[in-house]
Protein backbone atom coordinates (compact mmCIF):
# COMPACT_ATOMS: atom_id res chain seq x y z
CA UNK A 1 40.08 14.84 26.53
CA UNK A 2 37.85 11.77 26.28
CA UNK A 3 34.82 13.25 27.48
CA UNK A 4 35.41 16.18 24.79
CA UNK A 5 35.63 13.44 22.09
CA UNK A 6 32.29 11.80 23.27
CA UNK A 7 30.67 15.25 23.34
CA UNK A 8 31.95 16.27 19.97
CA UNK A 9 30.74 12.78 19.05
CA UNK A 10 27.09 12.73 20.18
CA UNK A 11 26.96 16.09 18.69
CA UNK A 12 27.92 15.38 15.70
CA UNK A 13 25.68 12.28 15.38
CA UNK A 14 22.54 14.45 16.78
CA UNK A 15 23.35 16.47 13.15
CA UNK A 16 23.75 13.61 11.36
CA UNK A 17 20.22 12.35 12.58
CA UNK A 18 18.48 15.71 12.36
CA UNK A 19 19.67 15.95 8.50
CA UNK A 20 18.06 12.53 8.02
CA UNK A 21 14.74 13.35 8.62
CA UNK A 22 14.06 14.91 5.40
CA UNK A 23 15.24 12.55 3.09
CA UNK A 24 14.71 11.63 0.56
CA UNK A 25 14.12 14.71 -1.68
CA UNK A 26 13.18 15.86 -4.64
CA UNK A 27 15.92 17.29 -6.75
CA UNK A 28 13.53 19.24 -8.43
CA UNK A 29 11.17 20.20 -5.36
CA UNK A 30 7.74 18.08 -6.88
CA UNK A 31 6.77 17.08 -3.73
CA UNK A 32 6.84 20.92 -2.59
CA UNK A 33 5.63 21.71 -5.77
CA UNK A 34 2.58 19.69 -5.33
CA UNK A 35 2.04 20.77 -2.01
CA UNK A 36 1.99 24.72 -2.71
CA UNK A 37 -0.15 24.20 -5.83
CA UNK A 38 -2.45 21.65 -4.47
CA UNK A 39 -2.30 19.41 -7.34
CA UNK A 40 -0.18 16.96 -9.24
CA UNK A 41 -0.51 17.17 -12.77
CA UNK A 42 -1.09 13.76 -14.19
CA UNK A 43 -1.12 12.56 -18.17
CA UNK A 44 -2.37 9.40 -18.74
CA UNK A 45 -1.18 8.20 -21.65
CA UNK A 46 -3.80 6.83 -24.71
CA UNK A 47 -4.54 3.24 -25.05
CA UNK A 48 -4.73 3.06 -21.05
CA UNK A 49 -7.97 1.63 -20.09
CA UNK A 50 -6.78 0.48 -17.27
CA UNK A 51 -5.42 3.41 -15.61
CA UNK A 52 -8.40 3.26 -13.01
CA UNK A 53 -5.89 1.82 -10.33
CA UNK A 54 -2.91 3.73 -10.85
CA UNK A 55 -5.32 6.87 -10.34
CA UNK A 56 -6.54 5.73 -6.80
CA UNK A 57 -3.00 5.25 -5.69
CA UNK A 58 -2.14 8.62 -6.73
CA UNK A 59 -5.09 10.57 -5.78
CA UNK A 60 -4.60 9.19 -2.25
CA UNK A 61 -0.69 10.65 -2.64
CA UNK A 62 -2.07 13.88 -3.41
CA UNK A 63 -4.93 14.31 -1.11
CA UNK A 64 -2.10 13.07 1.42
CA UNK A 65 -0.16 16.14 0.76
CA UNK A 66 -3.55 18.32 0.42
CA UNK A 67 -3.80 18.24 -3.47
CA UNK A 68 -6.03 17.05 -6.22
CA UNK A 69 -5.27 14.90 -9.17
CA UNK A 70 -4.88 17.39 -12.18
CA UNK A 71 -5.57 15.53 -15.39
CA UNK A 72 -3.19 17.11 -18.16
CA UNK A 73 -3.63 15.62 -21.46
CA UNK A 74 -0.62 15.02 -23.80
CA UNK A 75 0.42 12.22 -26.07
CA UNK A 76 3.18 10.00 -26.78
CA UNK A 77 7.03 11.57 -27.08
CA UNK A 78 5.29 15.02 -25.73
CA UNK A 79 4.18 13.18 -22.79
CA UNK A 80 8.00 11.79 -21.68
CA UNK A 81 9.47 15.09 -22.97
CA UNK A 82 7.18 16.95 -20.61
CA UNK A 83 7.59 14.35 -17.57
CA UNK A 84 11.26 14.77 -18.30
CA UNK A 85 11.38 18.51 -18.28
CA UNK A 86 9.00 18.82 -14.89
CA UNK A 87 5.68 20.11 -16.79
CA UNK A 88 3.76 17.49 -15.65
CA UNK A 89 4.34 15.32 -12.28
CA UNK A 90 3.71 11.74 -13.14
CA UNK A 91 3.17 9.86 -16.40
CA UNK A 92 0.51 6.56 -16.28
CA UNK A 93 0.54 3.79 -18.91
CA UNK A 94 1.90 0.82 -20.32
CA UNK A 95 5.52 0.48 -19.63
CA UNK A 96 7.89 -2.75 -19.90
CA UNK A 97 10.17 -3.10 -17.47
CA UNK A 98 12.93 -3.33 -20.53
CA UNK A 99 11.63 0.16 -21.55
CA UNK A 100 13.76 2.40 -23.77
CA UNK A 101 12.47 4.97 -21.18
CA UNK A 102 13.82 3.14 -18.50
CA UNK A 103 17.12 4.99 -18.66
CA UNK A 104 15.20 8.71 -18.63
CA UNK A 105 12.30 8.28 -16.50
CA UNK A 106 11.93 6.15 -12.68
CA UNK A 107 9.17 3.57 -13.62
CA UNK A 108 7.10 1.90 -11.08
CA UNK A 109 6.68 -1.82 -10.44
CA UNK A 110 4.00 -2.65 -12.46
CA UNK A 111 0.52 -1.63 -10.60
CA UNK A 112 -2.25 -3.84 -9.10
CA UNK A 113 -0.41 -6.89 -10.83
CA UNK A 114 2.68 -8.95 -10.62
CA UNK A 115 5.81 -8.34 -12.71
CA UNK A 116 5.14 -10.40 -15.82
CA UNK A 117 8.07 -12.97 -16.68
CA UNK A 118 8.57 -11.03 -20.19
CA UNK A 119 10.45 -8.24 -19.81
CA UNK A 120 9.44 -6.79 -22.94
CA UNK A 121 5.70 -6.94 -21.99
CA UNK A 122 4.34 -3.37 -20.70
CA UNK A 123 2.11 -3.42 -18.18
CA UNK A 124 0.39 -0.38 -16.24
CA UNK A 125 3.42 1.98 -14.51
CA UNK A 126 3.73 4.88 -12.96
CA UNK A 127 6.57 6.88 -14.45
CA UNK A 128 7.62 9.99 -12.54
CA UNK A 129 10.71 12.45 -13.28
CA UNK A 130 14.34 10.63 -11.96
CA UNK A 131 15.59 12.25 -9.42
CA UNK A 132 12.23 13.48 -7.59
CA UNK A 133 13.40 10.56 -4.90
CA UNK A 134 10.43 11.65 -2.49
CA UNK A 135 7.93 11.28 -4.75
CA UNK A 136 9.57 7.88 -6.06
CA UNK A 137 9.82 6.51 -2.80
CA UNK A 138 6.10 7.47 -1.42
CA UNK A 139 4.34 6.12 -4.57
CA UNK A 140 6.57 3.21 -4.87
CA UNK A 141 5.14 2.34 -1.09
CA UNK A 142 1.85 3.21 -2.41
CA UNK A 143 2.07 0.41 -5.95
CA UNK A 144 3.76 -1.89 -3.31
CA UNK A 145 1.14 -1.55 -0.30
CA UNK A 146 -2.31 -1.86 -3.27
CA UNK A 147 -5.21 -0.64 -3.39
CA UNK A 148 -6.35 1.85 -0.42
């Protein structure tokens, strides 16, 4: 009976491990998304002159994943509202970490700089759409690793 019990368990953990490998995901399939379209639509948003770095980091996510950097430009609320509703894949600006947003959108650590001591100070994000945890997770790497 023991031996079953260590069979059934090793199986059972094999599943557990095989499940693992493709997480995290994207509730809303961006990553695939990107992938099959070959490009991740990006709005940067106006008064973002500094958006230079933010754009190196995520071109070298997309050509990772065999895409281009699609440049899609909207402004202001239109810009959130069409992160939010999956129209466009990331969002770059000027975010404080105390953003409104904060609650609606998964914002980056601030990019190519440290987290300012202000909370209330924005500084140049990445926002992307909250639950695309794939995406999250592979650009947050990306702001935390620097410039490539």
């Amino acid at each position: 009976m023991s031996g079953m019990r260590h069979s059934f368990a090793l199986s059972f953990a094999a599943l557990l491990l095989a499940g693992c490998d493709s997480l995290p995901r994207d509730a809303a399939g961006t990553t695939e998304r990107i992938e099959r379209m070959q490009a991740m639509r990006v709005t940067i948003l106006p008064d973002t002159p500094d958006a230079h770095p933010a754009l190196a980091l995520l071109g070298a996510y997309a050509r990772d994943h065999h895409a281009r950097l699609k440049l899609v430009p909207l402004h202001g609320e239109h810009a959130h509202k069409a992160l939010e509703d999956g129209e466009i894949d990331v969002l770059v600006g000027h975010f404080a970490k105390a953003s409104p947003w904060q609650a609606d959108i998964a914002l980056s650590k601030p990019v190519a700089r440290g987290e300012p001591d202000d909370k209330e100070h924005p500084v140049l994000r990445i926002a992307r759409r909250n639950g695309e945890n794939a995406l999250i997770l592979a650009t947050d790497r990306l702001v935390s690793e620097g410039p490539r």
